[in-house]
Protein backbone atom coordinates (compact mmCIF):
# COMPACT_ATOMS: atom_id res chain seq x y z
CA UNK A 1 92.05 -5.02 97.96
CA UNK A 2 88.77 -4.88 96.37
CA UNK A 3 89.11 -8.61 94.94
CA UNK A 4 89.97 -9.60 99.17
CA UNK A 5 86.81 -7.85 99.94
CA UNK A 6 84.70 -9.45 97.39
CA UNK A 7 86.38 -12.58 98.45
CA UNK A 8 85.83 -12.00 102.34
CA UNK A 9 81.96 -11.36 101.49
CA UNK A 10 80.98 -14.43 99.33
CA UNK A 11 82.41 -16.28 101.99
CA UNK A 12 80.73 -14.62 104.66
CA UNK A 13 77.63 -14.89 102.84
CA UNK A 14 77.74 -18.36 102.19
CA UNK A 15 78.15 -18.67 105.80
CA UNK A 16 75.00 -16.85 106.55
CA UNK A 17 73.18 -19.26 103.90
CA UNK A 18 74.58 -22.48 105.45
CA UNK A 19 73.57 -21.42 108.71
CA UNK A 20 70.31 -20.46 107.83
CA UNK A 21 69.55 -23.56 106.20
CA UNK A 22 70.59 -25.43 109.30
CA UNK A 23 68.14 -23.49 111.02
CA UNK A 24 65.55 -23.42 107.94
CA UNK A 25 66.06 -27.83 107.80
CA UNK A 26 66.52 -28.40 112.10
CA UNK A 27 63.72 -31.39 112.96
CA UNK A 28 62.97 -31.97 116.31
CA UNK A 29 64.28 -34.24 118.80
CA UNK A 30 60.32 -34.57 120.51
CA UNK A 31 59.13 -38.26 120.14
CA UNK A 32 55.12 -37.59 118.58
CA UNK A 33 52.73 -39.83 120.54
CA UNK A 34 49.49 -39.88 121.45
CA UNK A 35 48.11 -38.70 124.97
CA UNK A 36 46.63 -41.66 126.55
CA UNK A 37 43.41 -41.15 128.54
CA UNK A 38 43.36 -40.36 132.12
CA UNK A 39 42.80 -43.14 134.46
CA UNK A 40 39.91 -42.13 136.95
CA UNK A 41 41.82 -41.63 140.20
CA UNK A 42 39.93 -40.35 143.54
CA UNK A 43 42.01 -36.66 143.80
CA UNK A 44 40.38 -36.58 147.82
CA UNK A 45 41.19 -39.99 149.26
CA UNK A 46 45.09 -39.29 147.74
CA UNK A 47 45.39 -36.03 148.64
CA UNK A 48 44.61 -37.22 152.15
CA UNK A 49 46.85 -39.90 151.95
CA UNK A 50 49.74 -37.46 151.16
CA UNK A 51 48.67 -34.86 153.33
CA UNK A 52 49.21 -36.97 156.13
CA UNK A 53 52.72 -37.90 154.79
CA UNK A 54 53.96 -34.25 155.11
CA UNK A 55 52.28 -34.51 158.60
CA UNK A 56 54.82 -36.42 159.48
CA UNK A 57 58.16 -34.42 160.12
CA UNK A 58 60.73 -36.71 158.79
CA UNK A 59 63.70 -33.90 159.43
CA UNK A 60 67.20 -33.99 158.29
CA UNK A 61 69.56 -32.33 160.11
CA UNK A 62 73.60 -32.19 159.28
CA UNK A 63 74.14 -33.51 162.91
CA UNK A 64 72.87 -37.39 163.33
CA UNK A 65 72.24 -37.46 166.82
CA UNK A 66 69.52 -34.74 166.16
CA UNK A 67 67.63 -37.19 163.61
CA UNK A 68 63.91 -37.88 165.42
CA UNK A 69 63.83 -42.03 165.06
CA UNK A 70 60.09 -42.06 166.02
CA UNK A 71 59.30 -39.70 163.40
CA UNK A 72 61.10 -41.91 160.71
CA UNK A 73 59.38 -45.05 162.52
CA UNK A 74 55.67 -43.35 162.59
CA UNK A 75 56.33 -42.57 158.49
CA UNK A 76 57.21 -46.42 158.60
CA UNK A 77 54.11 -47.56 160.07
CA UNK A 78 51.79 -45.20 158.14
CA UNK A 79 53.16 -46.06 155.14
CA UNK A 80 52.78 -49.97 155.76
CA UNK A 81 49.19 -48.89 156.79
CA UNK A 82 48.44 -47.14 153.54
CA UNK A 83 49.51 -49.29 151.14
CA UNK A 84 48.47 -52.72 152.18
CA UNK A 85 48.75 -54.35 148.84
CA UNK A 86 52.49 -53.14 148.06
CA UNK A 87 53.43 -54.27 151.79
CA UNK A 88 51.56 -57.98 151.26
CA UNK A 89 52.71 -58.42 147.48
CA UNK A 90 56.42 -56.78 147.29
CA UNK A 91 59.68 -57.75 149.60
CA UNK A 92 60.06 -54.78 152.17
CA UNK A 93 63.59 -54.56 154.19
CA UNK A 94 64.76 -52.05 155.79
CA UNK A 95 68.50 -50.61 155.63
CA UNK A 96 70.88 -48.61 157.73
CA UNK A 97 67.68 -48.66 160.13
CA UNK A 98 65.23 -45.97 159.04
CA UNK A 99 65.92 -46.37 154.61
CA UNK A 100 63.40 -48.81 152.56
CA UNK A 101 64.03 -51.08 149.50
CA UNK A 102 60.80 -52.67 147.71
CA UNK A 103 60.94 -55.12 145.22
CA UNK A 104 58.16 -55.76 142.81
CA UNK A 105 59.21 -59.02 141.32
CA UNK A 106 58.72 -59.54 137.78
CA UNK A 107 57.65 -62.41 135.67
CA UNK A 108 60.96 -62.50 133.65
CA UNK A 109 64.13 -61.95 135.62
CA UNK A 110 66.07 -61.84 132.30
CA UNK A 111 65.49 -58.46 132.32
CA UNK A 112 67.14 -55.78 133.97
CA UNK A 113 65.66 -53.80 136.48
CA UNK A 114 64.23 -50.44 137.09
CA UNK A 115 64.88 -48.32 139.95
CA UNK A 116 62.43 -45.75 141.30
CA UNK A 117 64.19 -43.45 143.65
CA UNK A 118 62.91 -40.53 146.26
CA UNK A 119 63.62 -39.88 149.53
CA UNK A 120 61.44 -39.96 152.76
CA UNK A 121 63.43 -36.68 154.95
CA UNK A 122 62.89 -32.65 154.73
CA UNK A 123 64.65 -29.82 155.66
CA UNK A 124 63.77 -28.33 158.76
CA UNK A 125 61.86 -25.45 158.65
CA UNK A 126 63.30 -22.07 159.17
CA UNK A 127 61.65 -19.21 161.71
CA UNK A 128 60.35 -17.06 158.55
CA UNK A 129 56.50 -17.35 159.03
CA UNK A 130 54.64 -19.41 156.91
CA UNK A 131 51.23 -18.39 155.23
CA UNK A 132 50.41 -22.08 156.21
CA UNK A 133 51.12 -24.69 158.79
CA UNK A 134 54.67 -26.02 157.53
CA UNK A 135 53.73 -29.83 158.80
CA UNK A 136 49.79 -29.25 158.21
CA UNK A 137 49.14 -30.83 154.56
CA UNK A 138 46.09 -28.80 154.07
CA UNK A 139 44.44 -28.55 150.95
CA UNK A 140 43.98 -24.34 150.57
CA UNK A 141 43.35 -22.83 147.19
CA UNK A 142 43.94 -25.90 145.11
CA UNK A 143 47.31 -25.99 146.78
CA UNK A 144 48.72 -28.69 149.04
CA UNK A 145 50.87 -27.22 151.69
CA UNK A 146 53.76 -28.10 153.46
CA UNK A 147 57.34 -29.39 154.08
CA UNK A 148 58.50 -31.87 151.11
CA UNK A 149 55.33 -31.63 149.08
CA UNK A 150 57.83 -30.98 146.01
CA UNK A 151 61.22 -31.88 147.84
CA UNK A 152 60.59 -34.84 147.79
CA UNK A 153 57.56 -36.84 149.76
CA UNK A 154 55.73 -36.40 146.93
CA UNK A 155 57.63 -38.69 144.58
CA UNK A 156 57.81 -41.00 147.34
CA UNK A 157 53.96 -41.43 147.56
CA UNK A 158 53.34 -41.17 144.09
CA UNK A 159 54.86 -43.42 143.29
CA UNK A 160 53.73 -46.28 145.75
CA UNK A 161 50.30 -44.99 144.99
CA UNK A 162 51.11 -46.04 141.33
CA UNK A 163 52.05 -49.12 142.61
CA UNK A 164 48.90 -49.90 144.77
CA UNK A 165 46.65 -48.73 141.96
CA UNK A 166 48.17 -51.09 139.80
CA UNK A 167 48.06 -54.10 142.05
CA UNK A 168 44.70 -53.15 142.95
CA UNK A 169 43.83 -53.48 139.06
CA UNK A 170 45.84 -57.35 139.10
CA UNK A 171 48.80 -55.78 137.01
CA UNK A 172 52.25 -57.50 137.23
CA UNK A 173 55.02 -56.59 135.77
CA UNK A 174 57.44 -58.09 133.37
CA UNK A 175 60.75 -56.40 134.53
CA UNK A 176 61.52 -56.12 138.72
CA UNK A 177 61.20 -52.79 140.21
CA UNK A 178 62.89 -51.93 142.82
CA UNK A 179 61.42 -48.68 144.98
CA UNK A 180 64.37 -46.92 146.85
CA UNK A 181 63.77 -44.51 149.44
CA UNK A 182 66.71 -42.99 151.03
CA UNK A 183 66.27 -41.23 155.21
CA UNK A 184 68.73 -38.64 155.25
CA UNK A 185 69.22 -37.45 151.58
CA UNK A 186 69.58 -33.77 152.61
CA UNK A 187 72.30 -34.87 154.98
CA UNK A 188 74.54 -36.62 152.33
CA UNK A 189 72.39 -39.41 151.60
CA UNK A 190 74.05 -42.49 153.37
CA UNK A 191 70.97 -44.56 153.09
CA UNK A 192 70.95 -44.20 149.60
CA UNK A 193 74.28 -44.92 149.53
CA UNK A 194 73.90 -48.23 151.81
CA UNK A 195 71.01 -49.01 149.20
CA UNK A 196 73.19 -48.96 146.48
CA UNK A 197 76.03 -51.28 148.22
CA UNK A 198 73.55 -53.86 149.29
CA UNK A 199 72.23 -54.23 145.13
CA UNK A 200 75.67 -54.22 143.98
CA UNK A 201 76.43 -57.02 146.43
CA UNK A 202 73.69 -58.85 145.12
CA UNK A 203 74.88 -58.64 141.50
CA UNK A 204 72.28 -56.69 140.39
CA UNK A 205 72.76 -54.13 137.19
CA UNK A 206 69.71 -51.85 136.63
CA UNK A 207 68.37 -50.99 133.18
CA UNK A 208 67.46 -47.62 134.35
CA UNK A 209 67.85 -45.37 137.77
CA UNK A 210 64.93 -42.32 138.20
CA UNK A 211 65.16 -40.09 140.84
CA UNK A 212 64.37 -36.15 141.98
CA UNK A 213 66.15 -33.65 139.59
CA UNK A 214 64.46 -31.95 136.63
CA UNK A 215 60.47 -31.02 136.67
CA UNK A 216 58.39 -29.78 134.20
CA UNK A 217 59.42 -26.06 134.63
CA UNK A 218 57.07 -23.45 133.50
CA UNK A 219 58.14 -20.33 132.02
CA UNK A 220 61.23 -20.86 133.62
CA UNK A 221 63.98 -20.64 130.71
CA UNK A 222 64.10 -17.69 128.81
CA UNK A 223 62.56 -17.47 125.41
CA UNK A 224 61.15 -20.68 125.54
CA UNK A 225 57.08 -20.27 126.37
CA UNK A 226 55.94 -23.57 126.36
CA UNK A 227 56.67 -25.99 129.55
CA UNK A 228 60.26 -27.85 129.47
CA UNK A 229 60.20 -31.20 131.16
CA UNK A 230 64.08 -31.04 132.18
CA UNK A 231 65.27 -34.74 132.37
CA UNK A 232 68.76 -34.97 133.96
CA UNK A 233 71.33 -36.82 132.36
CA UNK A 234 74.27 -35.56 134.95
CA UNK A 235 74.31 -33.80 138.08
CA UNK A 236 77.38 -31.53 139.78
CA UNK A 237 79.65 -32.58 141.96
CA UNK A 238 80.28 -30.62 145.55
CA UNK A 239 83.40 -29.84 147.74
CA UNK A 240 83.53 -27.33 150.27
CA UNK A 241 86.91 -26.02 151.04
CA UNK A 242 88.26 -23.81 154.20
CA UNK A 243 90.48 -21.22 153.85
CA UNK A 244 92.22 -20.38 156.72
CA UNK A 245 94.92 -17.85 157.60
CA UNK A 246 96.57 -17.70 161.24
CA UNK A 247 99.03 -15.34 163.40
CA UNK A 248 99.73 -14.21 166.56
CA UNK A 249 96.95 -11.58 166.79
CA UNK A 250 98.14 -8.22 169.26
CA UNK A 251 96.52 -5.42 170.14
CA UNK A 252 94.58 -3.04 167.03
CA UNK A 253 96.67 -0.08 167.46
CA UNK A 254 99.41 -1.02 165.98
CA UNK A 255 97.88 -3.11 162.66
CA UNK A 256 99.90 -4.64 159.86
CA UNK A 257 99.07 -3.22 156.59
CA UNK A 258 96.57 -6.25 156.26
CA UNK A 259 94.87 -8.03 159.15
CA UNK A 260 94.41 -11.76 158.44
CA UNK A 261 90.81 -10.69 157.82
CA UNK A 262 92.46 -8.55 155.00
CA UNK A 263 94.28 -11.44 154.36
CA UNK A 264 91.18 -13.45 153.75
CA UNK A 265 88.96 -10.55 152.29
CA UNK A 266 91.57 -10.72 149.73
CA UNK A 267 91.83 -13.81 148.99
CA UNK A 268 88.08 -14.28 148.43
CA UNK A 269 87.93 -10.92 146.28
CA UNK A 270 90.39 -13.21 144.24
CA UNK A 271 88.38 -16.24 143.66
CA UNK A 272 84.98 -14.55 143.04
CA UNK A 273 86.68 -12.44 140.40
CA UNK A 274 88.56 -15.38 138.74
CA UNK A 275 85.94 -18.16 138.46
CA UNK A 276 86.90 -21.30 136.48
CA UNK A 277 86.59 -21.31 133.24
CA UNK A 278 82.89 -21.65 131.11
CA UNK A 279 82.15 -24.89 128.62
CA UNK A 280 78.82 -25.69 127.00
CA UNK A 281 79.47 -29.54 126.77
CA UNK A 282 77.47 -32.61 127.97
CA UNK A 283 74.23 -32.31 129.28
CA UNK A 284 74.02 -28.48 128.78
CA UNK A 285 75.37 -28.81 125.45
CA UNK A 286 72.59 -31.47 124.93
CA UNK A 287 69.90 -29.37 126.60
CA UNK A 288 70.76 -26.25 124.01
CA UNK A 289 70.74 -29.22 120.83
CA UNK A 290 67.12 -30.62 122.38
CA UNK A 291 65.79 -26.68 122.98
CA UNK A 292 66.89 -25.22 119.21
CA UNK A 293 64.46 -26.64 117.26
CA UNK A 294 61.38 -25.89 119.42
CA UNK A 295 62.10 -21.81 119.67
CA UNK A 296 61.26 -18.62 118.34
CA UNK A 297 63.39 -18.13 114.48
CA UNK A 298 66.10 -16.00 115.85
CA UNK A 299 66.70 -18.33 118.89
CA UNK A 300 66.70 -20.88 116.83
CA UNK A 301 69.06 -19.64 114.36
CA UNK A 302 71.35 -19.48 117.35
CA UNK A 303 70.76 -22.60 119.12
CA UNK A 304 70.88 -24.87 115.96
CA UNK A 305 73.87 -23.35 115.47
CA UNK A 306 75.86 -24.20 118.22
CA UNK A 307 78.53 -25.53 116.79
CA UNK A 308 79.45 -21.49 115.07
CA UNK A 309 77.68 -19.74 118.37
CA UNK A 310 79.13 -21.73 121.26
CA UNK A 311 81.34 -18.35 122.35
CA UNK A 312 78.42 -16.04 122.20
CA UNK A 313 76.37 -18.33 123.88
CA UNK A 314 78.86 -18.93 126.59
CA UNK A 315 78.88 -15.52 127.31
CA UNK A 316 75.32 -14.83 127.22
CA UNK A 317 74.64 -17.53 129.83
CA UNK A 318 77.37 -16.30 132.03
CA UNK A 319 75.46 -13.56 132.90
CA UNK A 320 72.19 -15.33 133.94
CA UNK A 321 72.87 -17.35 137.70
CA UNK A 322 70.90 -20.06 136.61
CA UNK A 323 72.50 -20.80 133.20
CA UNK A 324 75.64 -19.71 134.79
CA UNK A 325 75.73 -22.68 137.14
CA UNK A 326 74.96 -25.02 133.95
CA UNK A 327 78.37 -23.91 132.18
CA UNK A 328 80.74 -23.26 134.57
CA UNK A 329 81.77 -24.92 138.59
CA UNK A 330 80.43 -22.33 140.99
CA UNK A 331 82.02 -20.42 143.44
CA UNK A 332 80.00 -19.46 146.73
CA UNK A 333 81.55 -17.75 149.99
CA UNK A 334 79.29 -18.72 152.09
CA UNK A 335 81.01 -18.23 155.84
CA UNK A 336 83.38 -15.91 157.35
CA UNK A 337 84.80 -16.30 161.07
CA UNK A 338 87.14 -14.46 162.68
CA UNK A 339 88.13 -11.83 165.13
CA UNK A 340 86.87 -12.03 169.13
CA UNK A 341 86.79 -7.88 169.97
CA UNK A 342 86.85 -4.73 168.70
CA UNK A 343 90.36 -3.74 169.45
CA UNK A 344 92.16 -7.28 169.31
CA UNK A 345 93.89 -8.29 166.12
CA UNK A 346 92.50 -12.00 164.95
CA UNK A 347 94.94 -14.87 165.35
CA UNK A 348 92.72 -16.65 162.75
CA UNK A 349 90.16 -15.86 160.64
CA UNK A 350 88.54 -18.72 158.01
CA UNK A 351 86.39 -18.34 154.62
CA UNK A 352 84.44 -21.19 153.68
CA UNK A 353 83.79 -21.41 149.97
CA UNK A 354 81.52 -23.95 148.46
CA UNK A 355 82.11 -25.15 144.64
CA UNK A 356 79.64 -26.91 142.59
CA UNK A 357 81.09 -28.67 139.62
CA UNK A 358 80.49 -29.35 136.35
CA UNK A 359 80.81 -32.52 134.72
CA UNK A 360 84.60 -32.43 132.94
CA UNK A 361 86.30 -31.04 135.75
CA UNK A 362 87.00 -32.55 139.43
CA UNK A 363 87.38 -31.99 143.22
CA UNK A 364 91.39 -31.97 142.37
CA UNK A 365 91.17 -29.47 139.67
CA UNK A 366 89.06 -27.15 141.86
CA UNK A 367 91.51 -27.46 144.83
CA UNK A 368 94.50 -26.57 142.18
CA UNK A 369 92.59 -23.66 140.90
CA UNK A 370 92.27 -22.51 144.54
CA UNK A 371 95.60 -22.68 145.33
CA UNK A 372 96.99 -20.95 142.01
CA UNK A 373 94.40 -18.05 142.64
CA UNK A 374 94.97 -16.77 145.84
CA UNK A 375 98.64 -17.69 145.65
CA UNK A 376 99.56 -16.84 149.19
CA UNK A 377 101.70 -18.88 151.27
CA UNK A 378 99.62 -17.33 154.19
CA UNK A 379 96.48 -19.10 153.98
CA UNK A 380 96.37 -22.80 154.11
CA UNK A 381 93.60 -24.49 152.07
CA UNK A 382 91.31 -27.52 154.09
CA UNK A 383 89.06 -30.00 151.83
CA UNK A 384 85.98 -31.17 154.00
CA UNK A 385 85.32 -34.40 154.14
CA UNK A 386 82.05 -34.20 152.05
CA UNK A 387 83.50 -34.04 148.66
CA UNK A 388 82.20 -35.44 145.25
CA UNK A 389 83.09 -35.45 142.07
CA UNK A 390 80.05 -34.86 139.09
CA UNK A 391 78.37 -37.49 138.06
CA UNK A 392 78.89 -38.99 134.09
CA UNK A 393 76.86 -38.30 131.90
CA UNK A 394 73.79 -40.68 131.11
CA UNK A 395 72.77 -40.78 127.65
CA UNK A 396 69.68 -38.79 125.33
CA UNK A 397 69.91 -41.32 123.28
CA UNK A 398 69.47 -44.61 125.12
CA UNK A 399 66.43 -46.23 124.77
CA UNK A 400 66.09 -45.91 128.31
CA UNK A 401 65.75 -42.20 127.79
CA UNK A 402 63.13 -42.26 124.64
CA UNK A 403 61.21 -44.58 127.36
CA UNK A 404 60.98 -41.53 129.75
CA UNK A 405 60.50 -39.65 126.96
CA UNK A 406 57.50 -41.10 125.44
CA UNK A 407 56.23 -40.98 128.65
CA UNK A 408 56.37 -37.63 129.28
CA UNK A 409 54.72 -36.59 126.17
CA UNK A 410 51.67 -39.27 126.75
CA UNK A 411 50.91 -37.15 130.55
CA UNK A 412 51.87 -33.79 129.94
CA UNK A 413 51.27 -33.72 125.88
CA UNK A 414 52.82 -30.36 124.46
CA UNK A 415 55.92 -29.96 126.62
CA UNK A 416 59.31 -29.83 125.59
CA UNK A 417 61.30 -32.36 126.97
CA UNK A 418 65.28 -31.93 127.22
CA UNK A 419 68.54 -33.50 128.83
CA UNK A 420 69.96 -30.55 131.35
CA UNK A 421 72.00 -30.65 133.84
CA UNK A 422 71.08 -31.00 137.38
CA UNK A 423 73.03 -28.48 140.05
CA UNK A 424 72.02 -29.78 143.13
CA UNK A 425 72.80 -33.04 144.42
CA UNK A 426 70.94 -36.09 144.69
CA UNK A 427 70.62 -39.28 145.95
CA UNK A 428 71.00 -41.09 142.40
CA UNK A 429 74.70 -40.15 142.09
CA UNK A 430 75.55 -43.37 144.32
CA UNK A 431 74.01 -45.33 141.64
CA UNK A 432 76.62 -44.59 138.77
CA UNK A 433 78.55 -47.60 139.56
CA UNK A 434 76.08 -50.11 138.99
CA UNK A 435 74.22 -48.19 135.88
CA UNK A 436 75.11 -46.32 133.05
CA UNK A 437 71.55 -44.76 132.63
CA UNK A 438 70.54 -42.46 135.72
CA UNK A 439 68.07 -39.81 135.03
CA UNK A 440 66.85 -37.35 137.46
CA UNK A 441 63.53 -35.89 136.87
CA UNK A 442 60.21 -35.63 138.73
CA UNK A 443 56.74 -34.96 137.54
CA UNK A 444 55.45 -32.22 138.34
CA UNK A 445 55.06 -28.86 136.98
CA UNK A 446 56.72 -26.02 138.94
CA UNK A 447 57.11 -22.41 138.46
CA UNK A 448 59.57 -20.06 139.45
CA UNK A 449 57.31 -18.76 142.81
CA UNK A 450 56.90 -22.13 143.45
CA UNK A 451 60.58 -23.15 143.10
CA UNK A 452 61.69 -20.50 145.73
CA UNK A 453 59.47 -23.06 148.77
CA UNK A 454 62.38 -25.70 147.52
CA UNK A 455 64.19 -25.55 151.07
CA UNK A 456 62.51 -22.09 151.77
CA UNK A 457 59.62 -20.67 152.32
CA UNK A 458 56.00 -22.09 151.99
CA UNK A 459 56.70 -24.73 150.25
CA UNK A 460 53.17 -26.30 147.73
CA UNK A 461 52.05 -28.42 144.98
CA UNK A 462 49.02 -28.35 142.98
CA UNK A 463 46.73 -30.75 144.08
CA UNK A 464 46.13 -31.87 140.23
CA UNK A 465 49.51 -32.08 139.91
CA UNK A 466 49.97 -34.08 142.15
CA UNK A 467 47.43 -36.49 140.89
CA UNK A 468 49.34 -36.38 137.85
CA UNK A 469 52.69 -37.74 139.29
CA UNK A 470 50.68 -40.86 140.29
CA UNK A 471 49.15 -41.27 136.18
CA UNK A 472 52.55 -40.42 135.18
CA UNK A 473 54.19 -43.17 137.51
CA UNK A 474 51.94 -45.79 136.34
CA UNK A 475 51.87 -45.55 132.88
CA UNK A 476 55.97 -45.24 133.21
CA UNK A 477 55.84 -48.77 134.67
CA UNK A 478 53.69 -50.42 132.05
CA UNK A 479 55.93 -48.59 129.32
CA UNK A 480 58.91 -50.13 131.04
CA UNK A 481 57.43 -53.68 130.26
């Protein structure tokens, strides 16, 4: 027994010193560049240029009859007014009515182009009061203010700000780039999706896809102090599935054992307390590989050692929503219906549940989990028709990624910048058939109080921020040469 022992501990110690030389010998994955120097830009002509942008209130709504056309039309016009240079020097068209495709022709079509993606609707605003007009723009505090001043009319402007500054300067670029800006994004994103069939039709293959996705978040992953510019190389897929359980209903005083609602109740109890199973692969896996190197010594000691922690670290983000919804497909009741009176037994009562989900599993696999964990013949199962499965996963190391990369670390010097995993969805997920390299990311710094105006609440950027996005934007597009 004691030779076992002594056995069991040399090897356990030579574990330890393996994985503390892993740790001890980890280089980073950050590119080292220089910051290049800030081009002079006029913060109070373009921050009234994009105020009255968010004037404009370019809603989404799930039902298309409600969309406002002389809203989209009146963005239309005010962009064309705006940005006289991009509308006399690139090709303008308009699809599925109220979308836009530009095209900055370059000087060599052998190369592949670039897409620049963003999209021109909002959410509508809800009745919680707003500390400031939700369509007003105004400048309060160093803070713009107002509906899709981070989601997402500030990318849009941006970035043909970037273009007119550069046109205005006699730059032309190399490599085409094509500026995509989808009208109903937050409603499934048909535009986008039109956009996408009308390249393909032409033939045309991008080198790279950017859209909305990541951000430079600040302070927003735990133990890691410095900002992480989270570049998305993959992004969730979506189904929303009814459950629904009928009878004949009757009168409440003389009850089954279970109501359908208990019936339901059940059924949902079920699901929330079976969720589908954890991974830490692809881009999350990636993001953990990019982060080790950059943290504290015992985080790194963890993180650079992946490959021996995975388990731990599984479980560890389990218990966090946000990381959560990076390792595993989600599970969200989000609706119950059912029942008419207080003394009438329901003759049908449905649960909607909403799934996000993670790249490696699909819409099928999520319906068969479904069905084998509320096993009941009672309750039928009903996919809606806005289903997706997750996007693949673009690659960290494509030298279309080191190009957004470099970029990053020449606007926003001292950030960490990682591949994650975006779990919302985005326009850019149409674009996976014609390119291989999709990234999702937008720059601009956000914090966690500023995260919760995303769809919600008083909604703001910083107004050098968003000066920023229009420096990063243009030096992206001379990098891209």
């Amino acid at each position: 027994m004691n030779r076992i022992f002594k056995g069991i501990l040399v090897i356990v110690i030579g574990l330890f010193i393996v994985l503390l030389a892993k740790s001890f010998f980890a280089k980073s994955r950050q590119i080292a560049v220089a910051p290049v120097e800030k081009i002079p830009l006029d913060a109070k002509i373009l921050t009234d240029h994009f105020a009255a942008a968010v004037q404009i209130q370019t809603i989404s709504y799930d039902d298309p009859s409600k969309l406002n056309a002389s809203e989209f039309k009146k963005f239309h016009q005010y962009l064309e007014q705006t940005f006289p240079l991009v509308h006399s020097q690139l090709e303008r068209e308009a699809v599925k009515q109220y979308s836009l495709l530009y095209r900055w022709k370059g000087t060599d079509e052998s190369l592949a182009p670039i897409v620049l993606m963003a999209h021109m609707d909002v959410v509508p605003v809800e009745s919680t009061p707003w500390k400031r007009s939700a369509f007003g723009g105004e400048l309060i505090d160093g803070y713009i203010w107002g509906r899709g001043t981070l989601d997402d009319k500030s990318n849009v402007i941006s970035q043909l700000e970037s273009a007119e500054y550069l046109l205005e300067k006699g730059f032309r670029p190399r490599r085409t780039i094509y500026f995509a800006y989808g009208h109903d994004e937050e409603a499934g994103g048909s535009g986008a999706a039109a956009i996408e069939q009308l390249l393909e039709s032409r033939g045309i293959k991008p080198e790279m896809v950017v859209d909305e996705g990541g951000a430079v978040l600040d302070q927003m992953i735990p133990g890691v102090l410095a900002p992480t510019a989270m570049v998305g190389t993959s992004e969730k897929g979506y189904v929303t599935l009814d459950l629904i359980a009928e009878d004949t209903g009757g009168h409440s005083s003389a009850p089954p054992t279970h109501t359908l609602i208990g019936v339901i109740s059940e059924a949902v109890i079920r699901l929330e307390s079976h969720q589908m199973p954890a991974k830490l692969e692809g881009s999350a896996a990636q993001m953990i590989d990019y982060l080790g190197p950059e943290l504290r010594p015992l985080g790194k000691f963890f993180a650079v050692n992946r490959w021996f922690f995975q388990p731990l670290m599984i479980f560890m983000m389990s218990k966090d929503k946000l990381s959560n919804a990076m390792v595993r497909t989600t599970t969200a009741v989000t609706v119950i219906e059912g029942g008419v009176k207080e003394n009438v037994l329901p003759s049908r009562v449905t649960a909607t549940v909403n799934f996000r989900i993670r790249p490696g599993e699909t819409v099928d696999d999520v319906v068969q989990h479904v069905r084998k964990t509320i096993a009941s013949d009672k309750i039928k199962i009903v996919t809606r028709p806005m289903a997706m499965n997750p996007s693949p996963v673009s690659s960290s190391e494509s030298p279309a990624f080191e190009l957004l990369h470099r970029t990053i670390h020449q606007i926003y010097p001292g950030v960490i910048v990682v591949p994650g995993i975006v779990i919302g969805a985005t326009d850019s997920r149409h674009y996976a058939a014609i390119c291989p390299n999709v990234f999702r990311f937008a720059p601009f710094h956000v914090n966690m109080q500023d995260f919760r105006g995303v769809h919600g609440t008083d909604e703001r950027i910083r107004q050098d921020n968003y000066v920023d996005m229009i420096r990063f934007y243009v030096q992206f597009i001379r990098n891209a040469q």
